[in-house]
Protein backbone atom coordinates (compact mmCIF):
# COMPACT_ATOMS: atom_id res chain seq x y z
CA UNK A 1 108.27 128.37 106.10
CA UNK A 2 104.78 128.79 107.19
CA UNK A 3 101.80 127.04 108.91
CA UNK A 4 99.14 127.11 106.28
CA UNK A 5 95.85 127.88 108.10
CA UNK A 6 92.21 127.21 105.75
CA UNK A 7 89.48 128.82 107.61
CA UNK A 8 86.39 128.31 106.72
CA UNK A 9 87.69 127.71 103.52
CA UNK A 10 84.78 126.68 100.62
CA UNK A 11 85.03 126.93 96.72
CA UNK A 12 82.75 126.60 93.80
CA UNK A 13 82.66 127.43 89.96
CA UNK A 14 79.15 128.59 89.86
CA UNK A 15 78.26 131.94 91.20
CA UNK A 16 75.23 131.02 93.07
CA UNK A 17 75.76 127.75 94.31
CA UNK A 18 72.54 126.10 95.66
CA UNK A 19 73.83 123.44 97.33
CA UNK A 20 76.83 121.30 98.58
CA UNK A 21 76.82 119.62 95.11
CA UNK A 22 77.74 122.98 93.29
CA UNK A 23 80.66 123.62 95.32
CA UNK A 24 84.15 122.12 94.27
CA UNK A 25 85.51 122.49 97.75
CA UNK A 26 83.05 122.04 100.55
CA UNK A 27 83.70 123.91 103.63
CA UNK A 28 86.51 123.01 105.92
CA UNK A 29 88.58 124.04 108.82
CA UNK A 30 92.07 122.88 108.46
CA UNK A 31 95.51 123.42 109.63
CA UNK A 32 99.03 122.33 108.37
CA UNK A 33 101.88 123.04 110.74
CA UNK A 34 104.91 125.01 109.65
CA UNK A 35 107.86 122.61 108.37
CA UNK A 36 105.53 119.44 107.52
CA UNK A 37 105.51 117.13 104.81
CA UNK A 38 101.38 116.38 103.79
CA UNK A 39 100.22 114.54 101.01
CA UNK A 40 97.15 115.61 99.82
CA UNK A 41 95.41 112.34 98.39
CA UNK A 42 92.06 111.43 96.42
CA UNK A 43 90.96 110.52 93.23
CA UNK A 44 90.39 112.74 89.61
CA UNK A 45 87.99 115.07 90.31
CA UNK A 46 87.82 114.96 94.09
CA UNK A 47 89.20 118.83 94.55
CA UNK A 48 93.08 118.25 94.94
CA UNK A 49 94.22 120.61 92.53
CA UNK A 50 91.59 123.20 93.14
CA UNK A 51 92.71 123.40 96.61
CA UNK A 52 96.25 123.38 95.98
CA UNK A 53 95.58 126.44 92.94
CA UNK A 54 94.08 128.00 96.68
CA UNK A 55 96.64 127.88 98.67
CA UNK A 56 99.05 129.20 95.76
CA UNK A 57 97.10 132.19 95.02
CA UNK A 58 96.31 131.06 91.69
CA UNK A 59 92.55 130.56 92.82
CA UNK A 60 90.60 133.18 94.69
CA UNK A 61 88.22 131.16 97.17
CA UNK A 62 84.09 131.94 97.01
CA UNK A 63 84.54 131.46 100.87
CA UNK A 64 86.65 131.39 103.73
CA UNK A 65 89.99 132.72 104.22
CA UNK A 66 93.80 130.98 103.66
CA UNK A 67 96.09 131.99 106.26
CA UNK A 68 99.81 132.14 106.72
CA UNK A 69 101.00 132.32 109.89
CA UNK A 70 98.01 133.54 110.74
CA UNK A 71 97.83 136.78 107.93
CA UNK A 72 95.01 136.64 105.37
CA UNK A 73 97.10 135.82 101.87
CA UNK A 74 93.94 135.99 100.10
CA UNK A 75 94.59 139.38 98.14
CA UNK A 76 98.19 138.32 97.51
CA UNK A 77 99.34 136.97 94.33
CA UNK A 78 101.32 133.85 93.96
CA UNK A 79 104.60 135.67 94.38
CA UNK A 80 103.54 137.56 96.98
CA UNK A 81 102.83 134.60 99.23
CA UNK A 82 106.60 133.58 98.37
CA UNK A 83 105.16 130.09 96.97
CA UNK A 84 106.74 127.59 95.38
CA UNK A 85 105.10 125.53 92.94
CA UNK A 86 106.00 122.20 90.96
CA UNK A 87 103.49 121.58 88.21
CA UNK A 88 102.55 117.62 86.86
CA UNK A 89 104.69 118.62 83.83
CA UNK A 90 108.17 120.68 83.70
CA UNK A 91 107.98 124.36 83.65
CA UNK A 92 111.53 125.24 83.01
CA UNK A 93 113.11 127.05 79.86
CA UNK A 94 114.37 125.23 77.41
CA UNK A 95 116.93 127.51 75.99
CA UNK A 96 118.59 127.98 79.48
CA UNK A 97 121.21 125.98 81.14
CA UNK A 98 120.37 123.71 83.69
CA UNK A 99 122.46 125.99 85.86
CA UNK A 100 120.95 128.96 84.51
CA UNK A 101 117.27 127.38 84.76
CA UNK A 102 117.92 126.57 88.39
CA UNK A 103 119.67 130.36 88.99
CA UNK A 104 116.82 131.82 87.68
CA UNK A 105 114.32 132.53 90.99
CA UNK A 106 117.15 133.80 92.57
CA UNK A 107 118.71 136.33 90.25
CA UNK A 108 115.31 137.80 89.92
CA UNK A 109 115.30 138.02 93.26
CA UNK A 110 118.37 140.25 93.20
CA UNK A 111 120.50 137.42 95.07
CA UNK A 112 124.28 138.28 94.96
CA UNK A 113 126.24 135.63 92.63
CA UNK A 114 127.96 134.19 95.54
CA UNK A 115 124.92 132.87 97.10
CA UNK A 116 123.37 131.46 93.55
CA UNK A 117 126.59 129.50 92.91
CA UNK A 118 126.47 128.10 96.14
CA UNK A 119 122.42 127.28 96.72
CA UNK A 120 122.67 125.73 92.53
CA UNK A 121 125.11 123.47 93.28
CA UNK A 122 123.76 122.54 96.41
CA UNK A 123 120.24 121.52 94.85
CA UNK A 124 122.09 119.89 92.03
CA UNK A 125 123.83 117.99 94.42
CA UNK A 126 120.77 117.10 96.01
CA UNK A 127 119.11 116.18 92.89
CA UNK A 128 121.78 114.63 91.34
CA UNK A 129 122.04 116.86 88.45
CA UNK A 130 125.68 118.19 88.82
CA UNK A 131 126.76 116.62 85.15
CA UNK A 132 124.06 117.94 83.21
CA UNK A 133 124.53 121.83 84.67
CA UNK A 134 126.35 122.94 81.31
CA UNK A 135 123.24 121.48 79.50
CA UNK A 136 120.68 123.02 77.55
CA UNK A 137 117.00 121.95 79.37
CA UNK A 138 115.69 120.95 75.96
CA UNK A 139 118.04 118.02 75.40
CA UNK A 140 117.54 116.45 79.12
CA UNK A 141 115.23 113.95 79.51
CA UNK A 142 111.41 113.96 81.07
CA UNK A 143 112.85 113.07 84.24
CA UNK A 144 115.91 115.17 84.48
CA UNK A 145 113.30 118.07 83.43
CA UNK A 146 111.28 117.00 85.70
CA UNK A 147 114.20 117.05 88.46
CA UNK A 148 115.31 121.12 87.19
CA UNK A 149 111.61 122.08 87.57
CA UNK A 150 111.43 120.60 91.01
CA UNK A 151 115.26 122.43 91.97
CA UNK A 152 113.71 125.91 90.46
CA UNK A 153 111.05 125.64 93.57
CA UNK A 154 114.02 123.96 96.04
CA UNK A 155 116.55 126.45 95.76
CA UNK A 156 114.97 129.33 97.36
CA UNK A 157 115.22 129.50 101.11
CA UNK A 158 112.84 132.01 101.77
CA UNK A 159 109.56 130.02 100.42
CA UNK A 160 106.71 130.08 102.63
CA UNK A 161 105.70 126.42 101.07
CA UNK A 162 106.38 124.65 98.46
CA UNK A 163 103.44 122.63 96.72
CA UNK A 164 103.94 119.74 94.11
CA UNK A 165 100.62 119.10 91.90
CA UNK A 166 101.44 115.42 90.72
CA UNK A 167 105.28 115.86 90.14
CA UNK A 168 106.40 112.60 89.20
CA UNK A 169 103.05 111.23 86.44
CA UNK A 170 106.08 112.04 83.65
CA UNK A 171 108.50 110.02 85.51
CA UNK A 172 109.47 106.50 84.24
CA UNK A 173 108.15 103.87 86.98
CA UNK A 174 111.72 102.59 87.99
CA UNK A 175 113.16 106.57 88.88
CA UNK A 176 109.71 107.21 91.25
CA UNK A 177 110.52 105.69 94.06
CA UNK A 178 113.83 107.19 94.59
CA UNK A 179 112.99 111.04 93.56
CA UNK A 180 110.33 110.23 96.62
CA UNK A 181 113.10 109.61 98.44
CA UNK A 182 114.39 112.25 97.09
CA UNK A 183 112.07 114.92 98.19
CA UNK A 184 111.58 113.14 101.48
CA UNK A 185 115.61 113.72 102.13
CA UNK A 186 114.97 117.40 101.39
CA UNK A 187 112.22 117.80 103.39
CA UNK A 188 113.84 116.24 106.37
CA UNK A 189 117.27 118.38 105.34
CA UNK A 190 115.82 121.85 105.15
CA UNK A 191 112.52 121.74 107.36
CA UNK A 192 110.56 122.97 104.41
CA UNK A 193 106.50 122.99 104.68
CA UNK A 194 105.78 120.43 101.50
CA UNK A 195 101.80 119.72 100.14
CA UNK A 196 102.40 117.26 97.81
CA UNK A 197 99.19 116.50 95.74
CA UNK A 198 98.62 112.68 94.28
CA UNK A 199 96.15 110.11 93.79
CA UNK A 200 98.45 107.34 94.25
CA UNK A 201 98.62 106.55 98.05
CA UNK A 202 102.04 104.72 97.60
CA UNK A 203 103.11 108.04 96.71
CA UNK A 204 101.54 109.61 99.39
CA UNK A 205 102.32 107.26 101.98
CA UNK A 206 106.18 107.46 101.01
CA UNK A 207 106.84 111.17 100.77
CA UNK A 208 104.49 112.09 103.90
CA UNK A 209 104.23 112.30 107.51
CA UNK A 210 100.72 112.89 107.16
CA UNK A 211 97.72 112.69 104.53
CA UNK A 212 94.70 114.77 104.15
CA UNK A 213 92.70 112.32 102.20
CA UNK A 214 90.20 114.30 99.61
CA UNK A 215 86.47 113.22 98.45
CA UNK A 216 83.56 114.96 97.21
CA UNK A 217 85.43 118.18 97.70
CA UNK A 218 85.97 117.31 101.73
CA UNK A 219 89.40 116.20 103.80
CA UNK A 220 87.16 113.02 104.92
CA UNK A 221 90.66 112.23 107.14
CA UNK A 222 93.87 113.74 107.86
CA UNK A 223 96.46 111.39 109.90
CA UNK A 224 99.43 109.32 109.35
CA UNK A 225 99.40 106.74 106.71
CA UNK A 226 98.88 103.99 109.19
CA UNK A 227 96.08 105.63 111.11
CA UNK A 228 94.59 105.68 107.78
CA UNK A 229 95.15 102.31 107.03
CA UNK A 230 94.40 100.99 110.38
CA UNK A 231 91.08 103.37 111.46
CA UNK A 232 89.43 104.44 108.24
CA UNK A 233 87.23 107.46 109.40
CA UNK A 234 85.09 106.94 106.31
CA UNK A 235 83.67 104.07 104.54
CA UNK A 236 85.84 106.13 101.31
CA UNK A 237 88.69 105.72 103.21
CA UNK A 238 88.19 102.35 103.41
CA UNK A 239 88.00 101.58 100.17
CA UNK A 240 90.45 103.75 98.84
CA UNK A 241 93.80 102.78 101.54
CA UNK A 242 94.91 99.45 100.57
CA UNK A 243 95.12 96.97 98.00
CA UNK A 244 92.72 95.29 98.04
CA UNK A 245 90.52 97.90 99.91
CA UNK A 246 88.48 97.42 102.72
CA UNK A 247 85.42 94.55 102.94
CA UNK A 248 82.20 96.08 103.86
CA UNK A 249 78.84 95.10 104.66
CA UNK A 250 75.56 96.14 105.19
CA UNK A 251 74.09 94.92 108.49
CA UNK A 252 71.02 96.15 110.59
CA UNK A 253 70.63 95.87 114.70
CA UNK A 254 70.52 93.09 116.48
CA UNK A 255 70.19 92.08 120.12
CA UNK A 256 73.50 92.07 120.89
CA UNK A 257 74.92 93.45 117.59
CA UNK A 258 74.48 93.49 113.74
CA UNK A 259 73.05 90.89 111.87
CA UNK A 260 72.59 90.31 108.06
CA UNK A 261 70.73 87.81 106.52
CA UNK A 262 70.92 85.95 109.87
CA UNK A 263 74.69 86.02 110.80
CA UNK A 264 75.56 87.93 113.84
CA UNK A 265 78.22 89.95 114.31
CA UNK A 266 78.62 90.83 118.15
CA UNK A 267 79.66 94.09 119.34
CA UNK A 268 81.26 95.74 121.94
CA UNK A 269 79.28 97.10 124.56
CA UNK A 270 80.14 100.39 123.73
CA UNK A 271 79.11 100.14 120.23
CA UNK A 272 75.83 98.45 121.08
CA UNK A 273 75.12 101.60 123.35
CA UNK A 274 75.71 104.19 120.77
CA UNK A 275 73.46 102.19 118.51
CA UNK A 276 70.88 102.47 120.52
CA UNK A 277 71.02 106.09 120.50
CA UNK A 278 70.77 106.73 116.57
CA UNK A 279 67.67 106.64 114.29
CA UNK A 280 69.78 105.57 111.34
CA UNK A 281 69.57 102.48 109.59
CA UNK A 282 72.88 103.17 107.38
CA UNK A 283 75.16 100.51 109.05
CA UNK A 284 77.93 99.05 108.16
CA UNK A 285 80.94 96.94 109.20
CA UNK A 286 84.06 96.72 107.76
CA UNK A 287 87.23 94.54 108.39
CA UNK A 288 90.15 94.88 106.67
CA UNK A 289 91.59 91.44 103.97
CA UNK A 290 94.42 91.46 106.09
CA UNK A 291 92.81 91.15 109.11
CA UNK A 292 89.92 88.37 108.00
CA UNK A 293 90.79 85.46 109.81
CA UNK A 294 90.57 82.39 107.39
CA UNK A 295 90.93 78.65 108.70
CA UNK A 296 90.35 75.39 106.68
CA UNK A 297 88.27 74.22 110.21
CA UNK A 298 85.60 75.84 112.12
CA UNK A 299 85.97 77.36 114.85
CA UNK A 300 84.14 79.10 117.40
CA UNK A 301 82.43 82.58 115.83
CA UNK A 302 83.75 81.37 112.20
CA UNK A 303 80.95 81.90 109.44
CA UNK A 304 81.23 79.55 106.46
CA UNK A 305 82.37 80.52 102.79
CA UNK A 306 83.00 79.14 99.39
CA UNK A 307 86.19 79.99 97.78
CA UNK A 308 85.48 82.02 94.36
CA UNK A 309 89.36 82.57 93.44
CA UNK A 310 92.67 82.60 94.57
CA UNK A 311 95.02 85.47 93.69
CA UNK A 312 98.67 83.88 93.94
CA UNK A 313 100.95 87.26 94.21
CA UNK A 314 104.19 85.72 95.35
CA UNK A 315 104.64 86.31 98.86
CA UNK A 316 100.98 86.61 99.42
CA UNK A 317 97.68 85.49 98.10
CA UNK A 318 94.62 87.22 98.19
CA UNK A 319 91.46 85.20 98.32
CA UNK A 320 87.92 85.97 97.45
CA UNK A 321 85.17 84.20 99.07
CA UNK A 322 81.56 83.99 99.17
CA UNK A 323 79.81 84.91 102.61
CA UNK A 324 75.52 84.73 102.35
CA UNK A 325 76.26 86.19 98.62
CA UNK A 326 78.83 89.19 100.20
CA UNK A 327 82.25 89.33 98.23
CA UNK A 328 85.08 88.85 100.98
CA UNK A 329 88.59 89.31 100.15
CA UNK A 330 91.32 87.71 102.79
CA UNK A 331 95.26 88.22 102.60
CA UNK A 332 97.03 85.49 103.52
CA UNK A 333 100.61 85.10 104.17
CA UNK A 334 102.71 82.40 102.29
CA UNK A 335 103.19 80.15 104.42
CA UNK A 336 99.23 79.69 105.18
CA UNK A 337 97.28 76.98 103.95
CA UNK A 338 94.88 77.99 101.48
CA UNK A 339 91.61 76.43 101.46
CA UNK A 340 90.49 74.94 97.72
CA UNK A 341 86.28 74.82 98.11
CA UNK A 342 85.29 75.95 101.32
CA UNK A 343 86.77 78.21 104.22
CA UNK A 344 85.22 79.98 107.32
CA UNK A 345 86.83 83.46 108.21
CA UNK A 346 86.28 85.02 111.60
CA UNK A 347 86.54 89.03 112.47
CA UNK A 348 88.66 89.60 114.98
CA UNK A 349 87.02 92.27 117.06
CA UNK A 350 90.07 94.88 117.55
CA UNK A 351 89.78 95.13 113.90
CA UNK A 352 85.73 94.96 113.17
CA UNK A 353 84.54 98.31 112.21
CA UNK A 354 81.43 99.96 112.28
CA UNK A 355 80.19 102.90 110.25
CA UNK A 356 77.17 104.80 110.37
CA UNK A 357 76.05 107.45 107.63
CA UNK A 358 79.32 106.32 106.47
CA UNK A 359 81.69 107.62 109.16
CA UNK A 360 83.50 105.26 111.94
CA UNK A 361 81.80 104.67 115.05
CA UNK A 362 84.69 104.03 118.00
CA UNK A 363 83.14 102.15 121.29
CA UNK A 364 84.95 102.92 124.97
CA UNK A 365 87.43 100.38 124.24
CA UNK A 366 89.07 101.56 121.33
């Protein structure tokens, strides 16, 4: 296994690019430790796959330089970097075996018999695919396909990484979750470096120990699922971690905070400093629905709202409501009363956010 090193590292499809529009992958400096499991997570288009074709060898970067263990890879070809890839759809042959299919790598690696019998079963084990080893790949199902593809890049133990571009998008809903847990159990098992590539962050939040979240061709924040969740770097990651995503809204300064459209929104000192300090007028706060206080009274700091709809979800409802003409969505637990007309919701300040140019703004207390 290897730490994967991206220095410098900057991509685009047009040979003179002109600006940071034109380039696919904008520049970054980025590390992944030897033996982790990352998610790499972001929307269609946001650069996933591009980097991930990178890292492989499949892509040669305009810029920069992919390290392993601290070599430049860039000249080296995919099987010279000793990669393992799993594609969104099965590569596998169909008139092989499943045995055969998941022997494959290592017999044309020269590996003595002894060792393929014992690494195939082992995977197949793993994977659960011991009964269908005498099978032909082309009468298996998507998922079982799905599952050889996945063993083909498993069973070799001298991979530097192996990197899974949307593995499971032919996978019936119901298997997902436990091939996650699947990979997760191998990870944990063998101590293999895993980039696992996804837009869904349930996905990503499941099989990783950390997530480089993608957009606009940038890692906009790379940390553990609940430091995303809990201290969006970016307004994007805001939005994008959770469901519903984050509430935002634009403010300007005021004497001892924000403001908009005469509501203040206090501040800690801290913030209120660094304010002071910045010509930009791109502000910002942003409070996540399950941390918007809503109560049926008023209470001291609590801004007034109509009720627009109530979401009932089972064993939690989300609420939308009305503040000065912003859209506000609230979680609220079962048990909690739910107001019918009118509410007033209160940000507790350990959770109030504030963003400037779009990127979180932390005060001395946080």
């Amino acid at each position: 296994m290897a730490e994967i090193h991206l220095k410098t590292l900057a991509h685009s499809y047009s040979a003179n690019p002109q600006s940071d529009t034109e380039y696919a992958i904008r520049e970054m400096d980025h590390v992944w430790d030897q033996g982790g499991a990352y998610a790499l997570l972001g929307p269609s288009g946001c650069g996933k796959s591009t980097l991930l074709n990178i890292i492989s060898g499949l892509l040669s970067p305009s810029e920069g330089e992919v390290l392993f263990d601290g070599q430049r890879v860039n000249e080296l070809s995919p099987a010279e970097r000793n990669i393992a890839q799993v594609f969104q759809f099965p590569v596998i042959y169909d008139s092989m075996t499943v045995f055969d299919n998941l022997a494959f790598p290592l017999r044309n690696m020269k590996v003595r018999e002894s060792k393929v019998q014992k690494k195939v079963l082992e995977i197949a084990e793993i994977l659960e695919l011991q009964d269908v080893l005498k099978n032909k790949a082309k009468n298996l199902t998507a998922d079982e396909k799905q599952k050889v593809s996945m063993g083909r890049g498993l069973v070799r133990d001298d991979v530097s990484a192996i990197l899974f571009d949307e593995p499971l998008t032919v996978i019936d809903p119901h298997l997902k979750w436990k091939l996650r847990r699947k990979l997760k159990q191998i990870h944990e098992q063998f101590n293999l470096t895993m980039v696992y590539v996804t837009h869904d962050q349930l996905e990503a939040a499941t099989f990783a120990d950390k997530i480089a979240l993608m957009y606009g061709g940038q890692i906009v924040q790379f940390g553990t699922p609940r430091e995303l969740f809990e201290k969006p770097n970016h307004t994007f990651v805001g939005y994008f971690i959770g469901s519903p995503g984050m509430n935002f809204i634009e403010v300007k300064r005021s004497e001892s905070g924000v403001e908009f459209d005469g509501l203040k929104v206090s501040l800690d000192e801290g913030l209120q400093d660094f304010l002071e300090q910045i010509p930009s007028s791109n502000l910002k706060i942003g409070i996540r629905p399950e941390f918007v206080h809503v109560s049926v009274e008023s209470i001291t700091g609590s801004y007034e709202c109509a009720v627009t709809h109530v979401e009932d979800l089972g064993t939690y409802k989300i609420v939308t409501l009305d503040l000065k003409g912003r859209s506000l969505k609230a979680r609220l637990d079962e048990d909690q009363q739910v107001p019918e007309h009118k509410a007033y919701v209160s940000f507790p300040k350990q959770w109030l956010k504030l963003y400037v140019d779009e990127y979180l703004v932390e005060g001395d207390s946080e």
